[in-house]
C-alpha atoms as a PDB file:
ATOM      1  CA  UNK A   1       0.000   0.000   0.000  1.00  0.00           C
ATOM      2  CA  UNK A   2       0.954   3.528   0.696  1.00  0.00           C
ATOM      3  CA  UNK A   3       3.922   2.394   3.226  1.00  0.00           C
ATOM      4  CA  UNK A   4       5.215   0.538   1.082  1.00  0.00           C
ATOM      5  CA  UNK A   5       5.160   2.950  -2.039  1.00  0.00           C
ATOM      6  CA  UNK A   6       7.191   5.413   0.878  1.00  0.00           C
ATOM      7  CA  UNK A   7       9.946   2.798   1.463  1.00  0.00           C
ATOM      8  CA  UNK A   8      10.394   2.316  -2.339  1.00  0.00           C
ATOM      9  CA  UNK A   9      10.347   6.305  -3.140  1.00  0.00           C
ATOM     10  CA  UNK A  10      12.674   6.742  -0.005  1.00  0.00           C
ATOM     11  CA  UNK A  11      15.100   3.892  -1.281  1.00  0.00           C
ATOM     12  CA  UNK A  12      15.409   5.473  -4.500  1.00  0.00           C
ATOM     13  CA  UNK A  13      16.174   9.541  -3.049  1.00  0.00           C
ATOM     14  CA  UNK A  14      18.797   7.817  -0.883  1.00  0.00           C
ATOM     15  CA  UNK A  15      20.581   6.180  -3.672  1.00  0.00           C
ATOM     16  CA  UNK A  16      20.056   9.325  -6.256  1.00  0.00           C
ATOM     17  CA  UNK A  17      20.875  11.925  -3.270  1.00  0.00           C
ATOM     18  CA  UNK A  18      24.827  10.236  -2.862  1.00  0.00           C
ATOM     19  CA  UNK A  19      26.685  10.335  -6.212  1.00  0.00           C
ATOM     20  CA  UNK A  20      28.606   7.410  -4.324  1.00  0.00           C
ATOM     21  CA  UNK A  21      26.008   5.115  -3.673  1.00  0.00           C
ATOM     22  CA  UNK A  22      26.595   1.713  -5.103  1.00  0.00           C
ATOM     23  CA  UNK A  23      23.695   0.003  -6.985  1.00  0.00           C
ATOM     24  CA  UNK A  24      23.095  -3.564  -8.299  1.00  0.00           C
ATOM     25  CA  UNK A  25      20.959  -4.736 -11.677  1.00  0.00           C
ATOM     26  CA  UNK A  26      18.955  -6.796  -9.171  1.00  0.00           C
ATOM     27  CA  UNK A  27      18.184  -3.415  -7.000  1.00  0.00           C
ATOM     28  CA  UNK A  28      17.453  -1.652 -10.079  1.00  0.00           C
ATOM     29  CA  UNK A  29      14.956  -4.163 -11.555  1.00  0.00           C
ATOM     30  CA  UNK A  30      13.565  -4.340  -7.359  1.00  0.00           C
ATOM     31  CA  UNK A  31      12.876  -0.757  -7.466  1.00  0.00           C
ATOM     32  CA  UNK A  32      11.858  -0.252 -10.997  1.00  0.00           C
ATOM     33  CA  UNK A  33       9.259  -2.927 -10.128  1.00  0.00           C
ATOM     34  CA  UNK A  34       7.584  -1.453  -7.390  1.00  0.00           C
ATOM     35  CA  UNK A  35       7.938   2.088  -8.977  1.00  0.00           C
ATOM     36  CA  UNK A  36       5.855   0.896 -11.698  1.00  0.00           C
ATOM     37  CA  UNK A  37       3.018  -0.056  -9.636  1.00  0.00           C
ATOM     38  CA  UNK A  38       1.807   3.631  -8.849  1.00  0.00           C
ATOM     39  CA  UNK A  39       4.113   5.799 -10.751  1.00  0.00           C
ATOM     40  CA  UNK A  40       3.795   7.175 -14.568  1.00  0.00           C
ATOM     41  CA  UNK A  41       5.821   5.109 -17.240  1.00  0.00           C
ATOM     42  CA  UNK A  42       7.845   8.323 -17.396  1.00  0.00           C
ATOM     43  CA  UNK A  43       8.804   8.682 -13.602  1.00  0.00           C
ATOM     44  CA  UNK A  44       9.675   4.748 -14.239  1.00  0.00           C
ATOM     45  CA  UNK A  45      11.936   5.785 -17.277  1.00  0.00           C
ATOM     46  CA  UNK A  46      13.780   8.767 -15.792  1.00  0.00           C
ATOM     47  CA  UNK A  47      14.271   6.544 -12.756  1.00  0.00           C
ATOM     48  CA  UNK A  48      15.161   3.892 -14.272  1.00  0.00           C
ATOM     49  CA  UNK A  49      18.359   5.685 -16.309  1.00  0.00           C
ATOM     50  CA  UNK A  50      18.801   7.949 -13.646  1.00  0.00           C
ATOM     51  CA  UNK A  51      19.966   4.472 -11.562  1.00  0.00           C
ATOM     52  CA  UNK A  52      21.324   2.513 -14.920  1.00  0.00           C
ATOM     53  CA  UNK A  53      24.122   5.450 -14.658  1.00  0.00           C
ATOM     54  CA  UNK A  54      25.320   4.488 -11.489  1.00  0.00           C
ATOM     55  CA  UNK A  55      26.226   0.771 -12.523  1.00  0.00           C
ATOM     56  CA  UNK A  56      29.409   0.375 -14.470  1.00  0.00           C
ATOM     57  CA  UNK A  57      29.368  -1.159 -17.615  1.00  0.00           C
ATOM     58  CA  UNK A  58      30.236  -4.414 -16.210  1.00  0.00           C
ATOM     59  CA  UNK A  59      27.721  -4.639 -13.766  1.00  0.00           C
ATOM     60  CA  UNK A  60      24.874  -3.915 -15.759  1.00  0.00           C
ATOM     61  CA  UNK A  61      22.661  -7.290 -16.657  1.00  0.00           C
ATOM     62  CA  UNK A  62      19.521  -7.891 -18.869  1.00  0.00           C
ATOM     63  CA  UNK A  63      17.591  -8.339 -15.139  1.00  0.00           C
ATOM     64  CA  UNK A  64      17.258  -4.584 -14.592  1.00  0.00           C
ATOM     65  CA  UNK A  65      16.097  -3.930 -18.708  1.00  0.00           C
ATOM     66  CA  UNK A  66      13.533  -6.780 -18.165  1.00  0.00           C
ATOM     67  CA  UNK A  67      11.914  -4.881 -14.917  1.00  0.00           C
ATOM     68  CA  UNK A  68      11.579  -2.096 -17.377  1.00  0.00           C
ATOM     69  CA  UNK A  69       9.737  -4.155 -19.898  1.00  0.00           C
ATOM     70  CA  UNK A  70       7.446  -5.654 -16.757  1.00  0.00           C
ATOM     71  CA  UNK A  71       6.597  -2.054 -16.160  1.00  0.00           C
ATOM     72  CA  UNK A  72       5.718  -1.849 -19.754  1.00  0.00           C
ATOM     73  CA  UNK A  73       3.095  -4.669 -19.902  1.00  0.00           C
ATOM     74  CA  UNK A  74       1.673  -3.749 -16.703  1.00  0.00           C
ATOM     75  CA  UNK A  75       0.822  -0.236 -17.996  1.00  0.00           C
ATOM     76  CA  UNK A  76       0.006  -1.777 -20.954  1.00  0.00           C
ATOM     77  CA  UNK A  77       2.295   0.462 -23.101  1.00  0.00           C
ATOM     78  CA  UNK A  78       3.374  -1.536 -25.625  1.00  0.00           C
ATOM     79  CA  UNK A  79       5.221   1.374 -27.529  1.00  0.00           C
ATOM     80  CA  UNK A  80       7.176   1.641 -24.532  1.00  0.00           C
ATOM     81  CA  UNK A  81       7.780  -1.834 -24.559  1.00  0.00           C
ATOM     82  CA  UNK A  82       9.484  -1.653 -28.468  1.00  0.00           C
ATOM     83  CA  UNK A  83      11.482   1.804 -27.657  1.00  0.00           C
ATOM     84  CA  UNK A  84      12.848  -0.770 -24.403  1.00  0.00           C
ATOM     85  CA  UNK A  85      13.728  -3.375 -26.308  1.00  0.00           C
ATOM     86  CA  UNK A  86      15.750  -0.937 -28.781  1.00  0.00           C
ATOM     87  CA  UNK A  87      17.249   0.244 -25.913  1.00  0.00           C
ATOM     88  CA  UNK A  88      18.367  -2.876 -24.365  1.00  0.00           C
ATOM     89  CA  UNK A  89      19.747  -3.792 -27.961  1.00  0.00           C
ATOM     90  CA  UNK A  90      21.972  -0.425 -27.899  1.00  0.00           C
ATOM     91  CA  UNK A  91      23.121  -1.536 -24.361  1.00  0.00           C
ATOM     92  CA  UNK A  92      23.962  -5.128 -25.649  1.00  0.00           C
ATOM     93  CA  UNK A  93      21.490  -7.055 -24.491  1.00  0.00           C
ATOM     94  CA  UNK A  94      19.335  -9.244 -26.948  1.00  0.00           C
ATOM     95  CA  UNK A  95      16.259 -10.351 -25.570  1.00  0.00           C
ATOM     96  CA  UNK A  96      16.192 -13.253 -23.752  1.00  0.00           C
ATOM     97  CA  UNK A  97      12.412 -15.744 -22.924  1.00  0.00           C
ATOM     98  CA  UNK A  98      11.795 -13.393 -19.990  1.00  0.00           C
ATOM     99  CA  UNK A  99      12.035 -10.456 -22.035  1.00  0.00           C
ATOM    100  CA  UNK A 100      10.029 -12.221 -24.415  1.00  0.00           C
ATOM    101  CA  UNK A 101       7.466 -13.105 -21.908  1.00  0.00           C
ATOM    102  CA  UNK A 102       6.485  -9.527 -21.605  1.00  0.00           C
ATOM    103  CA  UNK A 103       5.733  -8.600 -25.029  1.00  0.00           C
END
């Protein structure tokens, strides 16, 4: 509910509010996940980069791209969806069944 919505938007100022803050792909796709039950596809994208910048290149995995894609289908924006799956193709990721499993 509303608590938890709190705990999520509170997780993500802490991480955004210290340029030092480590991140995983697993803690991405966690938050984008929960952002995308109440928040705009937008708020989801921005958030969702805003974090992806933190991770070095090495660290980043197709987890964290497939949250984004789960956020897609549950808003049901399936142009969203396509631009993401561009996007995770620029990164060099090539969807895998999961991804798959959202479109």
């Amino acid at each position: 509910g509303i608590d938890h919505g709190l705990r999520v938007m509170q997780a993500i100022e802490r991480v955004l509010d210290k340029p030092d803050a480590k991140v995983s792909s697993v803690e991405v796709a966690l938050l984008v996940r929960a952002l995308a039950r109440k928040a705009p596809l937008l708020k989801v994208f921005a958030t969702f980069e805003a974090l992806m910048k933190r991770l070095p290149p090495q660290e980043k995995h197709i987890v964290a791209y497939n949250a984004l894609l789960e956020a897609c289908a549950h808003q049901r924006n399936y142009n969203a969806a396509e631009k993401t799956v561009a996007f995770m193709e620029s990164a060099g990721f090539s969807p895998d069944a999961v991804s798959f499993s959202f479109l």
